[in-house]
Protein backbone atom coordinates (compact mmCIF):
# COMPACT_ATOMS: atom_id res chain seq x y z
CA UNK A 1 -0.47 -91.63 -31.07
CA UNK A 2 0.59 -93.84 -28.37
CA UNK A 3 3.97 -95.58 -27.81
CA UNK A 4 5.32 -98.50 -25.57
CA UNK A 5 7.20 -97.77 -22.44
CA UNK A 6 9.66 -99.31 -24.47
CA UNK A 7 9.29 -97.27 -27.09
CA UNK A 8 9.26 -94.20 -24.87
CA UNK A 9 12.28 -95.64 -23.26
CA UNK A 10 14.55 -94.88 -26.37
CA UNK A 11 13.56 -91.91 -26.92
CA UNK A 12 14.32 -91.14 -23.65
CA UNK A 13 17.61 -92.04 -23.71
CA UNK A 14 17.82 -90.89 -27.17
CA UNK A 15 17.13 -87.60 -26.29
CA UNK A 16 18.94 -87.93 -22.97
CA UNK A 17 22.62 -88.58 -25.23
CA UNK A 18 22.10 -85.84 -27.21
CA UNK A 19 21.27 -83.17 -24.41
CA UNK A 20 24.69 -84.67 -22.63
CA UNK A 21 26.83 -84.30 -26.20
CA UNK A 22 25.51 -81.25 -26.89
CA UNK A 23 27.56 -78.06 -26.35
CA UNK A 24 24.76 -75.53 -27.41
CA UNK A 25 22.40 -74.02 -24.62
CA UNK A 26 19.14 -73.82 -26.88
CA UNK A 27 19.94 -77.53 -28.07
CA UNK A 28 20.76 -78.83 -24.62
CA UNK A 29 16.88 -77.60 -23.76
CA UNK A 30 15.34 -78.51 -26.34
CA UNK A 31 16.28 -82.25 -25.62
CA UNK A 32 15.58 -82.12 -22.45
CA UNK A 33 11.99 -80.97 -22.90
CA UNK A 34 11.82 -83.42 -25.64
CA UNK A 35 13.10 -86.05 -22.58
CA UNK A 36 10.50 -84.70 -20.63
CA UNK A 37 7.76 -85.14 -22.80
CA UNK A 38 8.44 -88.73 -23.04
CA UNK A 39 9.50 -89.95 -19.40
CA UNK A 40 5.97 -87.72 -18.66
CA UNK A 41 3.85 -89.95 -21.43
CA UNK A 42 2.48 -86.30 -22.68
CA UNK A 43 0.79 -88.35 -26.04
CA UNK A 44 -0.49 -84.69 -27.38
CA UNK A 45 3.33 -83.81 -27.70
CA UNK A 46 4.55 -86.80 -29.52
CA UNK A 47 2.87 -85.85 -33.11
CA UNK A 48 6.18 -83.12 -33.67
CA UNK A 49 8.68 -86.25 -32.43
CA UNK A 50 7.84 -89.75 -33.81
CA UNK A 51 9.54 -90.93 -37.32
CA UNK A 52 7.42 -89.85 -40.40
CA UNK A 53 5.87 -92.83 -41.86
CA UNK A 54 4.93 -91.02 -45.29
CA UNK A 55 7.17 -91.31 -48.46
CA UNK A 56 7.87 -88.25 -50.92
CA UNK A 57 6.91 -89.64 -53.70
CA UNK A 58 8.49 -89.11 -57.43
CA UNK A 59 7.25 -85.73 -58.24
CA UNK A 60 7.16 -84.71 -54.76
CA UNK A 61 11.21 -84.99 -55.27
CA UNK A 62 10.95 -83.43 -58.41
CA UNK A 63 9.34 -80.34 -57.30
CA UNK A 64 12.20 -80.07 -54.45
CA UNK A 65 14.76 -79.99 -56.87
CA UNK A 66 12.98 -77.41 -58.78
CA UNK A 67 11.94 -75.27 -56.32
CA UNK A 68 15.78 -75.14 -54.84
CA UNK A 69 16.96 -74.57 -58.64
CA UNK A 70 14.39 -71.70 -58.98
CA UNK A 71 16.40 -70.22 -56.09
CA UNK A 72 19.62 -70.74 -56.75
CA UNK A 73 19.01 -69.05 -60.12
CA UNK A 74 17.33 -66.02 -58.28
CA UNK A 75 20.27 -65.42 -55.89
CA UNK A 76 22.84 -65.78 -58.73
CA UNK A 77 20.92 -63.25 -60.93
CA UNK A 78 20.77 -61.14 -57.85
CA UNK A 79 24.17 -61.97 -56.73
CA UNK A 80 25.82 -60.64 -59.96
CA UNK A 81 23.18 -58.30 -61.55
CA UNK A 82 23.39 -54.48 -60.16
CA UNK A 83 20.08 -54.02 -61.21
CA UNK A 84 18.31 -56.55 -59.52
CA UNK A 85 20.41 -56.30 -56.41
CA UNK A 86 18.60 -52.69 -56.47
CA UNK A 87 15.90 -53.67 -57.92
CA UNK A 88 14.43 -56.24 -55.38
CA UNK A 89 15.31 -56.86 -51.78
CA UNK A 90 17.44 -59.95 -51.28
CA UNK A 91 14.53 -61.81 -48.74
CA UNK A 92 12.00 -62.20 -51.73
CA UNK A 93 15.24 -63.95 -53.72
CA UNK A 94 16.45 -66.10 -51.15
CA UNK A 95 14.90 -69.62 -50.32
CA UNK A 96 13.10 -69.66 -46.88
CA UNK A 97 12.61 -73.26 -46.70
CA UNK A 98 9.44 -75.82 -46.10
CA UNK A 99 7.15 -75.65 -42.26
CA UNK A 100 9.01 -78.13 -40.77
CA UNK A 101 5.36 -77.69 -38.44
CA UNK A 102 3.22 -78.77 -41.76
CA UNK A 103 2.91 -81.95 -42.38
CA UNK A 104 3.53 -82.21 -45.85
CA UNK A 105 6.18 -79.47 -45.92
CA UNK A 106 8.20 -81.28 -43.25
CA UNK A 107 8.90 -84.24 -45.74
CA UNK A 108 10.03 -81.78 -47.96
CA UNK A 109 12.29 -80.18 -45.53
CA UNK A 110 14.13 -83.22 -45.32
CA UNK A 111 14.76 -83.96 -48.49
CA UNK A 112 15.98 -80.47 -49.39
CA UNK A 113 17.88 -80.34 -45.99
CA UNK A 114 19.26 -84.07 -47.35
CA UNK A 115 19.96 -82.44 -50.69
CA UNK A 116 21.39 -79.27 -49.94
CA UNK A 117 23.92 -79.63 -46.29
CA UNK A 118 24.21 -83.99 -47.22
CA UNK A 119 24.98 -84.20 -50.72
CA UNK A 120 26.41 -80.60 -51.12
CA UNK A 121 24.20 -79.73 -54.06
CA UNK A 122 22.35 -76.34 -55.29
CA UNK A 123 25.29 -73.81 -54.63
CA UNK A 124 23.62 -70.76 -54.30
CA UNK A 125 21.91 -71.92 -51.99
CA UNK A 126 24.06 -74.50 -49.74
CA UNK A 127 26.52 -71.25 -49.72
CA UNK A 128 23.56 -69.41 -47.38
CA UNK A 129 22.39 -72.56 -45.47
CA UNK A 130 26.18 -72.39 -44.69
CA UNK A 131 26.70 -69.35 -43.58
CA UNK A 132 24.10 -69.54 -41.57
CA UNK A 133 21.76 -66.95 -43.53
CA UNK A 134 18.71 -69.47 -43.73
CA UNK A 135 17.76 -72.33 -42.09
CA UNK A 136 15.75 -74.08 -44.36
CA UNK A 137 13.01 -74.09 -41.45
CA UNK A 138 10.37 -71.64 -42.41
CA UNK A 139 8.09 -71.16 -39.64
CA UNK A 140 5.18 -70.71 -41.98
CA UNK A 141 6.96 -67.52 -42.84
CA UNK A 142 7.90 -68.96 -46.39
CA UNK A 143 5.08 -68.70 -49.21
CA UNK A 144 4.30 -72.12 -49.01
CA UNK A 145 3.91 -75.04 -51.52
CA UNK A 146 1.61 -73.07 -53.59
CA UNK A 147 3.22 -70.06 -53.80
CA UNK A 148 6.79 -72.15 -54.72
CA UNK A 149 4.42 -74.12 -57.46
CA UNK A 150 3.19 -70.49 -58.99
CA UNK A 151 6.68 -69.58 -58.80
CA UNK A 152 8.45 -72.00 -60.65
CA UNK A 153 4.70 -71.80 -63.10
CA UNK A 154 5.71 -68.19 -63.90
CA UNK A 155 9.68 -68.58 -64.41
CA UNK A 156 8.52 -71.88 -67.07
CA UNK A 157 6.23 -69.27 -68.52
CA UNK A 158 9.25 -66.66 -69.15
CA UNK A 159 11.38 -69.59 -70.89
CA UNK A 160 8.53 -70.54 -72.90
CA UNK A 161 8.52 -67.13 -74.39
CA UNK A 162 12.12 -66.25 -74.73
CA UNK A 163 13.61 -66.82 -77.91
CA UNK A 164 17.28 -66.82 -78.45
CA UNK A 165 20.11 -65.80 -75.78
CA UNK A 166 20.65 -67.84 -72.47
CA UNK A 167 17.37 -68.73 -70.80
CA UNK A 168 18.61 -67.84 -67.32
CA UNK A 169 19.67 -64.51 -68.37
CA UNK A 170 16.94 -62.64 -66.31
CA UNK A 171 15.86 -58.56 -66.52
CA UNK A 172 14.81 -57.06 -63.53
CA UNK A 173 11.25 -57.11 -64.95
CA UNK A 174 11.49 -61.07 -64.80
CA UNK A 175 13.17 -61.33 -61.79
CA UNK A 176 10.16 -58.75 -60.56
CA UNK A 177 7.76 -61.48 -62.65
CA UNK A 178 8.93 -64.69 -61.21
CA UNK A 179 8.42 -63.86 -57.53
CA UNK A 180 5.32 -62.04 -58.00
CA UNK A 181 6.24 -57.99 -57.03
């Protein structure tokens, strides 16, 4: 992609504000290599730093707030079931967020990041990105689109076939179903 010098310009001094405002060491260099990359025109760096033309569409949305309700469900259950808090380690219960370094995953990042630390919503979960026990960001490390999609595929497969009782009232065995142990 290639930018102006004007538009290289802004993002100079974009970055340059928010190096000097900064209080955090590993911020403060990150902006300034981000300021470097710019003032040095380094066009094979400025894929991870222009604004995301793409939209996420309808479903795209919809799948976000499912995927974050899947979790929130899966830490409560594990939260206040002995059982499953033995049962399962709390990592395969926990969300671990979209690739911020994929390009679809990124826009879904920023809605859930939008949903979850903007608009305080999905409890469970806001309570962890909180505390600082995820960061929404997973690095790849996270199983992905797919694996969220066969995910939330199995847990709509467990309410199908419950009958009677709370639908959210999970055994160990569906906990143990849901994320795929």
């Amino acid at each position: 992609m290639e930018l102006s010098l004007f538009e290289r310009q802004v993002l100079i001094n974009q970055y340059d504000l928010l190096e000097r405002l900064s209080d955090d060491k590993s911020d403060k260099e990150y902006y300034s290599q981000r300021k470097e990359i710019y003032e040095q025109g380094f066009e094979g760096e400025y894929f991870e730093h222009v604004p995301y033309t793409d939209t996420l569409s309808k479903e795209d949305c919809e799948l976000t707030y499912k995927i974050l309700n899947l979790f929130d469900d899966l830490s409560y259950e594990w939260d206040n079931n002995a059982e499953i808090k033995n049962g399962v380690d709390k990592y395969h219960v926990t969300f671990s967020g979209f690739d911020l370094n994929d390009r679809v995953e990124c826009h879904f990042y920023s809605y859930a990041k939008f949903l979850i630390a903007d608009q305080g919503k999905f409890h469970e979960t806001r309570k962890l990105y909180e505390s600082n026990e995820i960061a929404l960001n997973s690095h790849g490390a996270g199983p992905g689109l797919s694996g969220y999609s066969s995910m939330i595929e199995r847990k709509e497969e467990l309410y199908d076939k419950k009958t009677g009782g709370h639908k959210n009232e999970w055994s160990l065995e569906d906990i143990k179903f849901i994320i795929g142990r």
